[in-house]
C-alpha atoms as a PDB file:
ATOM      1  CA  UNK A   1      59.930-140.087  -0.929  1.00  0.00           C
ATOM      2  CA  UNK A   2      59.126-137.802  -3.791  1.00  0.00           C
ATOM      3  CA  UNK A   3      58.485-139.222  -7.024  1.00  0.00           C
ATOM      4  CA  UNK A   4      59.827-138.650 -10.807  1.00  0.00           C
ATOM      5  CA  UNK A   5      56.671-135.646 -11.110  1.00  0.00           C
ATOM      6  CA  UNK A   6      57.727-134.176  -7.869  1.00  0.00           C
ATOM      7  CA  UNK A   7      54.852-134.873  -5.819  1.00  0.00           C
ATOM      8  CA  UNK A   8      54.386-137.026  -2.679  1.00  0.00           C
ATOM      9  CA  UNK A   9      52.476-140.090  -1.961  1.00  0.00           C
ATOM     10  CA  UNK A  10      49.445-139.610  -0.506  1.00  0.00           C
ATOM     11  CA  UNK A  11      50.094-142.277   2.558  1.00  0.00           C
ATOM     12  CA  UNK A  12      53.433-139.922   3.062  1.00  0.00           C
ATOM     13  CA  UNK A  13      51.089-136.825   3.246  1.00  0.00           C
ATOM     14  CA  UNK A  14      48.869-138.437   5.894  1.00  0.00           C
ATOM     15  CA  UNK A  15      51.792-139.246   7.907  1.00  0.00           C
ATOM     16  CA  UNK A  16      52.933-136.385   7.574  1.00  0.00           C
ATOM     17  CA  UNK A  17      49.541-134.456   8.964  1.00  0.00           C
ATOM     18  CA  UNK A  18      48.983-137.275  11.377  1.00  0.00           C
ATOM     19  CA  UNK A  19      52.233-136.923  13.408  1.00  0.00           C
ATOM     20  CA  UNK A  20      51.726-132.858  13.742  1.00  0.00           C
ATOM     21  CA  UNK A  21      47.865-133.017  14.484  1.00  0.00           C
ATOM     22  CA  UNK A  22      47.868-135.876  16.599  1.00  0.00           C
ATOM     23  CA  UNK A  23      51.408-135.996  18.104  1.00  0.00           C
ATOM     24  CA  UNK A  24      51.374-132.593  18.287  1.00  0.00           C
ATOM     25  CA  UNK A  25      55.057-132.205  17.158  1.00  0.00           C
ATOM     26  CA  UNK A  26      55.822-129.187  15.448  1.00  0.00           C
ATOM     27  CA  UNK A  27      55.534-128.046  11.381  1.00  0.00           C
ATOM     28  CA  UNK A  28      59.810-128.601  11.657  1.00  0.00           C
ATOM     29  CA  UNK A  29      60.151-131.080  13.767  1.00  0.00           C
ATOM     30  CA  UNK A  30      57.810-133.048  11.323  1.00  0.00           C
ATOM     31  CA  UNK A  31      60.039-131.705   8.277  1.00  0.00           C
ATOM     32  CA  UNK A  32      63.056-132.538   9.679  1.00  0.00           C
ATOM     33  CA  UNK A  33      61.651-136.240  10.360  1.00  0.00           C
ATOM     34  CA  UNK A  34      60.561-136.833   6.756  1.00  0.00           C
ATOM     35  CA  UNK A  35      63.191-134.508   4.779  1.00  0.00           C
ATOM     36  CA  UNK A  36      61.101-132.174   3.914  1.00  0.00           C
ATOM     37  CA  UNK A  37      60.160-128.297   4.239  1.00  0.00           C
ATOM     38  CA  UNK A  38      58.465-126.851   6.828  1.00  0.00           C
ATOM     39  CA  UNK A  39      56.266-124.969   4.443  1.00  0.00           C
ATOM     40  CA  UNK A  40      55.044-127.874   2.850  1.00  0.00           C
ATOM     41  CA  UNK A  41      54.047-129.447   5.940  1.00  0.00           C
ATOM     42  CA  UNK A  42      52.170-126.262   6.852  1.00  0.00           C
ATOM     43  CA  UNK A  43      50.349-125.803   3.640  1.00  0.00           C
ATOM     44  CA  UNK A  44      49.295-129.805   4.033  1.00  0.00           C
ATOM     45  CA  UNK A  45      47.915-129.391   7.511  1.00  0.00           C
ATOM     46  CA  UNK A  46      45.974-126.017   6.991  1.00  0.00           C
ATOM     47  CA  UNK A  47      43.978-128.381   4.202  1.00  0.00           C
ATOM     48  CA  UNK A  48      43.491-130.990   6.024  1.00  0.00           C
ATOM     49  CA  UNK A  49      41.956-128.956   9.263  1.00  0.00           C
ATOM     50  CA  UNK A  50      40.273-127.107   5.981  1.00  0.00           C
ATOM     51  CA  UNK A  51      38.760-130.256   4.813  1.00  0.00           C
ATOM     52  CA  UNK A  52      37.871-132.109   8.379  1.00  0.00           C
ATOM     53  CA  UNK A  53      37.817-129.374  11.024  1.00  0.00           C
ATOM     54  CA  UNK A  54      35.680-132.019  13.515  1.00  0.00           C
ATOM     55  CA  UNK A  55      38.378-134.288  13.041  1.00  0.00           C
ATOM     56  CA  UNK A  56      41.187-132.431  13.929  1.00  0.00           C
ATOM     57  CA  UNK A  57      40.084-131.063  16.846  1.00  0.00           C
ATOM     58  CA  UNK A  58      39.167-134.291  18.110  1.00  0.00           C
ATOM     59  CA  UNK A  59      42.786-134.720  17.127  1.00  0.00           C
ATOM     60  CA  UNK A  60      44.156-131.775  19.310  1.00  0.00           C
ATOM     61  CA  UNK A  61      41.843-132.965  22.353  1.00  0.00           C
ATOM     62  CA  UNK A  62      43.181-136.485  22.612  1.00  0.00           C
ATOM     63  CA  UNK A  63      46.888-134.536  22.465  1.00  0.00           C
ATOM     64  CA  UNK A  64      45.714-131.816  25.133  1.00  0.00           C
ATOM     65  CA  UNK A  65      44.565-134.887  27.265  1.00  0.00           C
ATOM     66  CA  UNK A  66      48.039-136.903  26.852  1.00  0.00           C
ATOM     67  CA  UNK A  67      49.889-133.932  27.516  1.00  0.00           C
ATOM     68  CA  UNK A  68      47.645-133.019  31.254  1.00  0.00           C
ATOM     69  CA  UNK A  69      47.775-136.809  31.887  1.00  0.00           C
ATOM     70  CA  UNK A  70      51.806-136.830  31.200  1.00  0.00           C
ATOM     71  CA  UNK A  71      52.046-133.717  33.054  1.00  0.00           C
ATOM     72  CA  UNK A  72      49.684-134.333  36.036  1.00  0.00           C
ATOM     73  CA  UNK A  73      51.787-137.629  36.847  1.00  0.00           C
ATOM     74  CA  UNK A  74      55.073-135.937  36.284  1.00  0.00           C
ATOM     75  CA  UNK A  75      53.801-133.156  39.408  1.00  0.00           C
ATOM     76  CA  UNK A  76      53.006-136.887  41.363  1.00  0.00           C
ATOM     77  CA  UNK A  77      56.374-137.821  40.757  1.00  0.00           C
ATOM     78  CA  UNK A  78      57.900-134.421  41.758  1.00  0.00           C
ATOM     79  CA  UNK A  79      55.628-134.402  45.018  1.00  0.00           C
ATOM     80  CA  UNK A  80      56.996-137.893  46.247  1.00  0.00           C
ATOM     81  CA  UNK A  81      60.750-136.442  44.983  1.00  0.00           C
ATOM     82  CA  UNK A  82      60.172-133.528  47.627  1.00  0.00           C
ATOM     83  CA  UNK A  83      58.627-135.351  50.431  1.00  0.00           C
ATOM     84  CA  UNK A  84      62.065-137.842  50.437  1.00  0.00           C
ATOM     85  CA  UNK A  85      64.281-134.640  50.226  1.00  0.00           C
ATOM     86  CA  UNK A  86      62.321-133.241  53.204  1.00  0.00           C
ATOM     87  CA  UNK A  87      62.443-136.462  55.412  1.00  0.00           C
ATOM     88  CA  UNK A  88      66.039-137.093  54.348  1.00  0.00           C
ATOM     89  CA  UNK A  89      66.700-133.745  55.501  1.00  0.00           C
ATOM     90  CA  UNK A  90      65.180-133.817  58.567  1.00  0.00           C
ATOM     91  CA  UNK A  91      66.936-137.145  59.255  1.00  0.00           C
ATOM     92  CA  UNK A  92      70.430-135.192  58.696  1.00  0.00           C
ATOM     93  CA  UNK A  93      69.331-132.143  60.767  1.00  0.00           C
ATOM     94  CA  UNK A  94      68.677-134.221  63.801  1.00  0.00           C
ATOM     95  CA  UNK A  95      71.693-136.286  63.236  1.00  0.00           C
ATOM     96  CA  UNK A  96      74.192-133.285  62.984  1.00  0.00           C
ATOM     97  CA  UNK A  97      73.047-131.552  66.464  1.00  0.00           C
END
């Protein structure tokens, strides 16, 4: 990862800012991934929103959108969960009188 100077490859610095702006996972998360320290990770992002703030928000609008599209079919899910339980339940309530 790091080289003989200390300093990381640029490619490993993208990937780095990619996975946290467009992943959203968080400034540890990411360090823990790629062995590094949180505050590094921070201190990369902040200049890359610093140098393309149109960019990264696009960024954090395609992750807002995953996360309502994840979400909105996980409440789907959960609404065809409860309407079982409450047939199934009704089914055992008549059986048992």
């Amino acid at each position: 990862m790091a080289t003989s100077s200390g300093k990381y490859s640029p490619e490993l610095r993208a990937e780095v800012v990619r996975v946290v702006l467009e992943e959203g996972r968080t400034y540890a998360q990411a360090a823990r991934d790629f062995g590094l320290i949180p505050e590094t990770v921070r201190h990369w992002v902040k200049g890359e929103r610093e140098k393309n703030p149109a960019t990264t928000e696009r960024a954090q609008e395609a992750v807002d959108r995953a996360k309502v599209s994840e979400m909105e079919r996980r409440i789907r899910e959960l609404e065809m969960e409860n309407a079982f339980l409450k047939k199934a339940a009704a089914f055992f309530a008549k059986g048992s009188q």
